[in-house]
Protein backbone atom coordinates (compact mmCIF):
# COMPACT_ATOMS: atom_id res chain seq x y z
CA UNK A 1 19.42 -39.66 -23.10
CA UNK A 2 17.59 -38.10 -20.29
CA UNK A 3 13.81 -38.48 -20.40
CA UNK A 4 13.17 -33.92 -20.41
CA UNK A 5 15.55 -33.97 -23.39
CA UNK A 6 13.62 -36.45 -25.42
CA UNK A 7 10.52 -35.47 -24.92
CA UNK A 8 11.49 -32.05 -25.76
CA UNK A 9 12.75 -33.59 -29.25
CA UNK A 10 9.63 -34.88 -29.59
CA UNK A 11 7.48 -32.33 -29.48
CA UNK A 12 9.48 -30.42 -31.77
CA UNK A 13 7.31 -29.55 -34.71
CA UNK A 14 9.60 -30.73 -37.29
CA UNK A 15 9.38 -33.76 -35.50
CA UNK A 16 6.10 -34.03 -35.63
CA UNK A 17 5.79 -33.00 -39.18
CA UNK A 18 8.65 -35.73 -40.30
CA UNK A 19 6.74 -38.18 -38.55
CA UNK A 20 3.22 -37.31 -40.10
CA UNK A 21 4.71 -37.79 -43.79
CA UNK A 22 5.81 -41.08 -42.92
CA UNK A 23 2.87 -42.59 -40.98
CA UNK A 24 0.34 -40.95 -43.18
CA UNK A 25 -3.06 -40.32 -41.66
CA UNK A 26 -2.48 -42.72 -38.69
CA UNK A 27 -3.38 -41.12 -35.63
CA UNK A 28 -0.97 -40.97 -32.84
CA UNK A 29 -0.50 -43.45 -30.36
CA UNK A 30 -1.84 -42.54 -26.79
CA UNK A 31 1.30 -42.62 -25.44
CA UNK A 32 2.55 -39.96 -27.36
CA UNK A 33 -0.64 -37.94 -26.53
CA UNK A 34 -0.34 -38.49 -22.71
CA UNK A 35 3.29 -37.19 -23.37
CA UNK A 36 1.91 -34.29 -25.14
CA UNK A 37 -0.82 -32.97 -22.84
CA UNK A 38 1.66 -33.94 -20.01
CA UNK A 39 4.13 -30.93 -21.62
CA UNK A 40 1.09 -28.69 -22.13
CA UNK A 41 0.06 -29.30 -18.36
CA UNK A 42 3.79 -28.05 -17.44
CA UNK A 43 3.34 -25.22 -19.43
CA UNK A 44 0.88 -23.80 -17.44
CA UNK A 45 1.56 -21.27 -14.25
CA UNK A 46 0.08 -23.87 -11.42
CA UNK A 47 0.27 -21.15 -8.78
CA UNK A 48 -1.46 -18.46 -11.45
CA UNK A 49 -4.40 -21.33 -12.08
CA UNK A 50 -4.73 -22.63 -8.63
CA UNK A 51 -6.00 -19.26 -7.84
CA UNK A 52 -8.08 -18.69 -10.74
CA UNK A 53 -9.73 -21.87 -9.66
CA UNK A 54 -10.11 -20.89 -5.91
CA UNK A 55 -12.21 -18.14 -7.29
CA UNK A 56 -14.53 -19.61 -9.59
CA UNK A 57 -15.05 -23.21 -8.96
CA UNK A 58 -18.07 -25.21 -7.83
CA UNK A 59 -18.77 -28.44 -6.45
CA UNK A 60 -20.83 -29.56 -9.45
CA UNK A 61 -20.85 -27.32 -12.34
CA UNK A 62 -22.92 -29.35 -14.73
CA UNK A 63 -22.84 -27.60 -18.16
CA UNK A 64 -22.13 -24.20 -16.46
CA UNK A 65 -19.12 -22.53 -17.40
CA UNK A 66 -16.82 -23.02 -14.70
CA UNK A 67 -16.98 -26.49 -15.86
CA UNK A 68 -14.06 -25.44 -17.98
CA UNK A 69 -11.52 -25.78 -14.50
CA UNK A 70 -11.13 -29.05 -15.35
CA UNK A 71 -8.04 -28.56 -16.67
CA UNK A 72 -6.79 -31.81 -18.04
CA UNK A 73 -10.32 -32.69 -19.44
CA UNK A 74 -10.51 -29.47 -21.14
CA UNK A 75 -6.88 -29.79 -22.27
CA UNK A 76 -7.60 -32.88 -23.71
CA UNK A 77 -10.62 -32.09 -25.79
CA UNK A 78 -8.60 -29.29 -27.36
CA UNK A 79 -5.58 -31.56 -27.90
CA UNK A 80 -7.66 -33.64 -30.00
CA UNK A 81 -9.09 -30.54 -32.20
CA UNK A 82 -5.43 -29.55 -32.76
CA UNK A 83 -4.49 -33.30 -33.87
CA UNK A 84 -7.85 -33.29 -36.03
CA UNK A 85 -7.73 -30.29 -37.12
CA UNK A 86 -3.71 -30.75 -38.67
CA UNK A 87 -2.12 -28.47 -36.71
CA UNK A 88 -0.01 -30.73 -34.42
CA UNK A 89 2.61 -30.41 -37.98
CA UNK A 90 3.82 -27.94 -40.63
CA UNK A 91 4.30 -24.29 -40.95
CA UNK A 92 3.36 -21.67 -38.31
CA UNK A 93 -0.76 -20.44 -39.22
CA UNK A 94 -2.27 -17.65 -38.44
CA UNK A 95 -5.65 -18.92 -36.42
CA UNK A 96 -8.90 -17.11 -34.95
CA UNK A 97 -11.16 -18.60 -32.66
CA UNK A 98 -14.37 -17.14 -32.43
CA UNK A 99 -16.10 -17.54 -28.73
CA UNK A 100 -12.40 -18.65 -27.37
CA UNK A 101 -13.67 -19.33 -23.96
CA UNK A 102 -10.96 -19.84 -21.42
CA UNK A 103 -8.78 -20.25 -24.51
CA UNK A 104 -7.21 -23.71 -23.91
CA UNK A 105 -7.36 -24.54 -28.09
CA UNK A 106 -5.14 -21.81 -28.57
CA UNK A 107 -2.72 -21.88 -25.87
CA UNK A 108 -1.94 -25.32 -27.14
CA UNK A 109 -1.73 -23.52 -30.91
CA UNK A 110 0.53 -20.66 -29.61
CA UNK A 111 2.67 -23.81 -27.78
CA UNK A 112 3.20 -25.63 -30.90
CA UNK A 113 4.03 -22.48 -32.69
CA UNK A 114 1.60 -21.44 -34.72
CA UNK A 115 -0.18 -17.28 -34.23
CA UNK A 116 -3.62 -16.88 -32.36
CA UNK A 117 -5.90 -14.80 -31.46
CA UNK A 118 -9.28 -15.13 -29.79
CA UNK A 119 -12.60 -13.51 -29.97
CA UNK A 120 -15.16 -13.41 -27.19
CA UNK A 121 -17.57 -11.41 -24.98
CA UNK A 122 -15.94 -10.29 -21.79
CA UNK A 123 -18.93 -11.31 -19.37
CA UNK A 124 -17.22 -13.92 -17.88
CA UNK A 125 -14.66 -13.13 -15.44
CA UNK A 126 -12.81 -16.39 -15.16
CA UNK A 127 -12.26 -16.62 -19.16
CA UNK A 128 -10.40 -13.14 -19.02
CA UNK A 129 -8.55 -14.33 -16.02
CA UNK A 130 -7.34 -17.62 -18.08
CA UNK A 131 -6.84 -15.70 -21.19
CA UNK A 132 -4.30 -13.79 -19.52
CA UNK A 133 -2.79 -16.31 -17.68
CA UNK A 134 -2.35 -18.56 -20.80
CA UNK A 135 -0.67 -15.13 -22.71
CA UNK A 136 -3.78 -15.69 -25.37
CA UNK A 137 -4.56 -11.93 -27.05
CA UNK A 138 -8.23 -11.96 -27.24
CA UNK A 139 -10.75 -9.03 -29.13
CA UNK A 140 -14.05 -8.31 -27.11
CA UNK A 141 -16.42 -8.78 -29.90
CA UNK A 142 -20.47 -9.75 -29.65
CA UNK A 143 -21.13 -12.03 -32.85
CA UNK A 144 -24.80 -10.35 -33.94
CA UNK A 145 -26.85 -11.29 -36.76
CA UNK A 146 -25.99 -9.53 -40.46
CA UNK A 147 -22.95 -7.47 -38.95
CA UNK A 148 -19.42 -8.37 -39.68
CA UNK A 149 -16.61 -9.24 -37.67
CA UNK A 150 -14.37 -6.16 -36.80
CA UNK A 151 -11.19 -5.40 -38.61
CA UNK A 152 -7.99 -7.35 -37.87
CA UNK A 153 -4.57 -6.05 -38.89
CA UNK A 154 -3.66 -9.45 -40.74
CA UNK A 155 -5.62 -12.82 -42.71
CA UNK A 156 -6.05 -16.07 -41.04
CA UNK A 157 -4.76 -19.53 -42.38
CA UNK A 158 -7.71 -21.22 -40.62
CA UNK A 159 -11.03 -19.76 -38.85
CA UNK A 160 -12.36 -21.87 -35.58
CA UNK A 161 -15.54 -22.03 -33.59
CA UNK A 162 -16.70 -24.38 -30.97
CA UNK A 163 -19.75 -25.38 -29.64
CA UNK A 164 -21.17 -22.34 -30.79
CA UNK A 165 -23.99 -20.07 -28.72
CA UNK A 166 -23.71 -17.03 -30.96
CA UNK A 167 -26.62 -18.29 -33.39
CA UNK A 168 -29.34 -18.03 -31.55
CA UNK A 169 -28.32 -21.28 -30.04
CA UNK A 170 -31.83 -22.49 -28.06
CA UNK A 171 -33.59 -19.74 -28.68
CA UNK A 172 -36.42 -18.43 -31.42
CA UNK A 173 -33.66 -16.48 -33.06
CA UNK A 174 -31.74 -19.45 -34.69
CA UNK A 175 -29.98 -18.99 -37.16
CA UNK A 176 -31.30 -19.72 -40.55
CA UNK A 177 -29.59 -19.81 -43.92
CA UNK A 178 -29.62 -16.24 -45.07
CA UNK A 179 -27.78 -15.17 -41.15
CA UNK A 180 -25.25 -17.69 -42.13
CA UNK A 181 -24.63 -16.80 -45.67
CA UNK A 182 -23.82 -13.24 -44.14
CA UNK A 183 -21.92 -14.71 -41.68
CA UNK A 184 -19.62 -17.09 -43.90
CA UNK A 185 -19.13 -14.48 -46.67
CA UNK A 186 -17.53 -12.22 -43.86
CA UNK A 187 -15.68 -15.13 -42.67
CA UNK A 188 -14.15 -15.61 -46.12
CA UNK A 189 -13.01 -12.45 -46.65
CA UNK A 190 -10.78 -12.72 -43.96
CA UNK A 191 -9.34 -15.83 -45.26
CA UNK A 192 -5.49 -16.36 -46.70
CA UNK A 193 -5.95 -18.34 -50.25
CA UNK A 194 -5.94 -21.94 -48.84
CA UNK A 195 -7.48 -20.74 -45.68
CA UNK A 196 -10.21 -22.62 -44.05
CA UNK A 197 -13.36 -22.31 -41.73
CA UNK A 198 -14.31 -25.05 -39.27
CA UNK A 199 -17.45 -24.98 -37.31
CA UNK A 200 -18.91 -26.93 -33.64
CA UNK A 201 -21.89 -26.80 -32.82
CA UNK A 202 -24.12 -27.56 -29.53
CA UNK A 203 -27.64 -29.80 -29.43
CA UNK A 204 -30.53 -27.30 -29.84
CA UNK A 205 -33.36 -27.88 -28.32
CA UNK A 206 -35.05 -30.83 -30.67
CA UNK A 207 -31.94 -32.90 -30.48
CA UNK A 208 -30.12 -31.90 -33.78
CA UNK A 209 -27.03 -28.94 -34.32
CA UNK A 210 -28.90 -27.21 -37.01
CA UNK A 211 -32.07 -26.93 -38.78
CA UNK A 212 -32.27 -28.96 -42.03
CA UNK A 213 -32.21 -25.95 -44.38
CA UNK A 214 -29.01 -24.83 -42.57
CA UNK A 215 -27.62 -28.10 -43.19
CA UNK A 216 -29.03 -28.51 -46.72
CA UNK A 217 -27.12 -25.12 -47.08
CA UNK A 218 -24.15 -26.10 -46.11
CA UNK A 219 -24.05 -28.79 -48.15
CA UNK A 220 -24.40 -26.26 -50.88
CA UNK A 221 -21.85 -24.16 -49.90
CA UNK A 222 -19.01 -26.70 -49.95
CA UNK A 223 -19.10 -27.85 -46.30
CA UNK A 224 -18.10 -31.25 -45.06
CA UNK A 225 -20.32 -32.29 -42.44
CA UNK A 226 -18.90 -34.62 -39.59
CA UNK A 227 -21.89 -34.60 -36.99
CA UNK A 228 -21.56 -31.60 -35.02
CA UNK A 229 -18.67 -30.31 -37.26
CA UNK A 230 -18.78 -27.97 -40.28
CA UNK A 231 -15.24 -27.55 -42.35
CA UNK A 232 -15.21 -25.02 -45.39
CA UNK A 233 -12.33 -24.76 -47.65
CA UNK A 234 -13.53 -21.57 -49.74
CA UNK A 235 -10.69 -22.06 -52.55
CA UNK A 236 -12.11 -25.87 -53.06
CA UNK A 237 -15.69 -24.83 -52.95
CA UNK A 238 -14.71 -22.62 -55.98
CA UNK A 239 -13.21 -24.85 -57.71
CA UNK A 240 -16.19 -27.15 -57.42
């Protein structure tokens, strides 16, 4: 059997899902990852990329943005939310990704099947650029403070946001409980039954992701806290 055929078998999502049920919660082996984000990289218009990257890259980014040109370190990060996040198996999902970036997390969703969308500012050229490139549909929206998200023609199985800035992130304007009460109710309402909210968030400034009456309040509110991750499963918390 040649080698293009069986790795096209196995990355077939029934595939994938077959093999979940029988190994459980064991996580994949790293060969089968390196196989993975070896398709993804394949996936990807070199040519389109190459000059995306002729434009915006820099010698040593640091923890600026074009930092995200590292392809295969950024494809890699968001390989390993898909796998932790379940989504590497089972039925298609509608998913949102609030502050989608150059939208690598859902180009890998949309390649395994599933339906995204993204949600960003459109200050940065270079995220547009990839956004477009990577066939990612993406809704200019500013996350503010006590006003909800704008109206999207369908529900989402599952809500995302990474290494969020939108909160006042290192700045006197952090977020406190009652902004993220308002925040999270909105959220929920545009939740399928099942759905499911999962947070990342960036250091502030004294070292920890959140104040302690934000975490304390998530606690509250149903979340599971994994360091810098939040998950919410609203149906759950109700049960609760």
């Amino acid at each position: 059997m040649r080698l293009s055929h069986k790795l096209k078998k196995l990355m077939n999502p029934l595939v994938l899902r077959s093999a979940r049920q029988h190994i459980g919660v064991v996580l994949l082996s790293r060969r089968f990852v390196f196989a993975l984000d070896e398709a993804i990289f394949q996936a990807i218009d070199r040519e389109k990329f190459q000059a995306i990257y002729d434009r915006h890259a820099v010698a040593d980014p640091g923890d600026a943005w074009p930092k995200y040109l590292d392809l295969k370190r950024w494809i890699r990060t968001n390989l390993q939310r898909v796998h932790e996040l379940d989504l590497d198996w089972g039925r298609r999902k509608h998913i949102l990704d609030i502050g989608s970036g150059a939208g690598y997390f859902l180009f890998i969703c949309k390649w395994l099947g599933h339906d995204p969308l993204g949600l960003d500012i459109d200050e940065l050229p270079m995220y547009g650029e990839m956004t477009r490139v990577l066939g990612i549909p993406r809704v200019i929206w500013r996350v503010k403070a006590y006003e909800p998200l704008p109206s999207f023609d369908h529900k989402f199985d599952l809500i995302t946001a990474f290494m969020i800035c939108f909160n006042g992130h290192k700045s006197p304007a952090l977020w406190e409980p009652a902004e993220w009460s308002f925040f999270l109710d909105d959220l929920e309402t545009r939740l399928k039954p099942g759905g499911r909210i999962q947070l990342g968030f960036n250091r502030e400034s004294d070292g920890r992701f959140y104040p302690e009456s934000v975490r304390l309040y998530f606690l509250e509110r149903g979340g599971v806290i994994d360091e810098q991750r939040v998950t919410f499963h609203p149906s759950l918390a109700h049960i609760r």
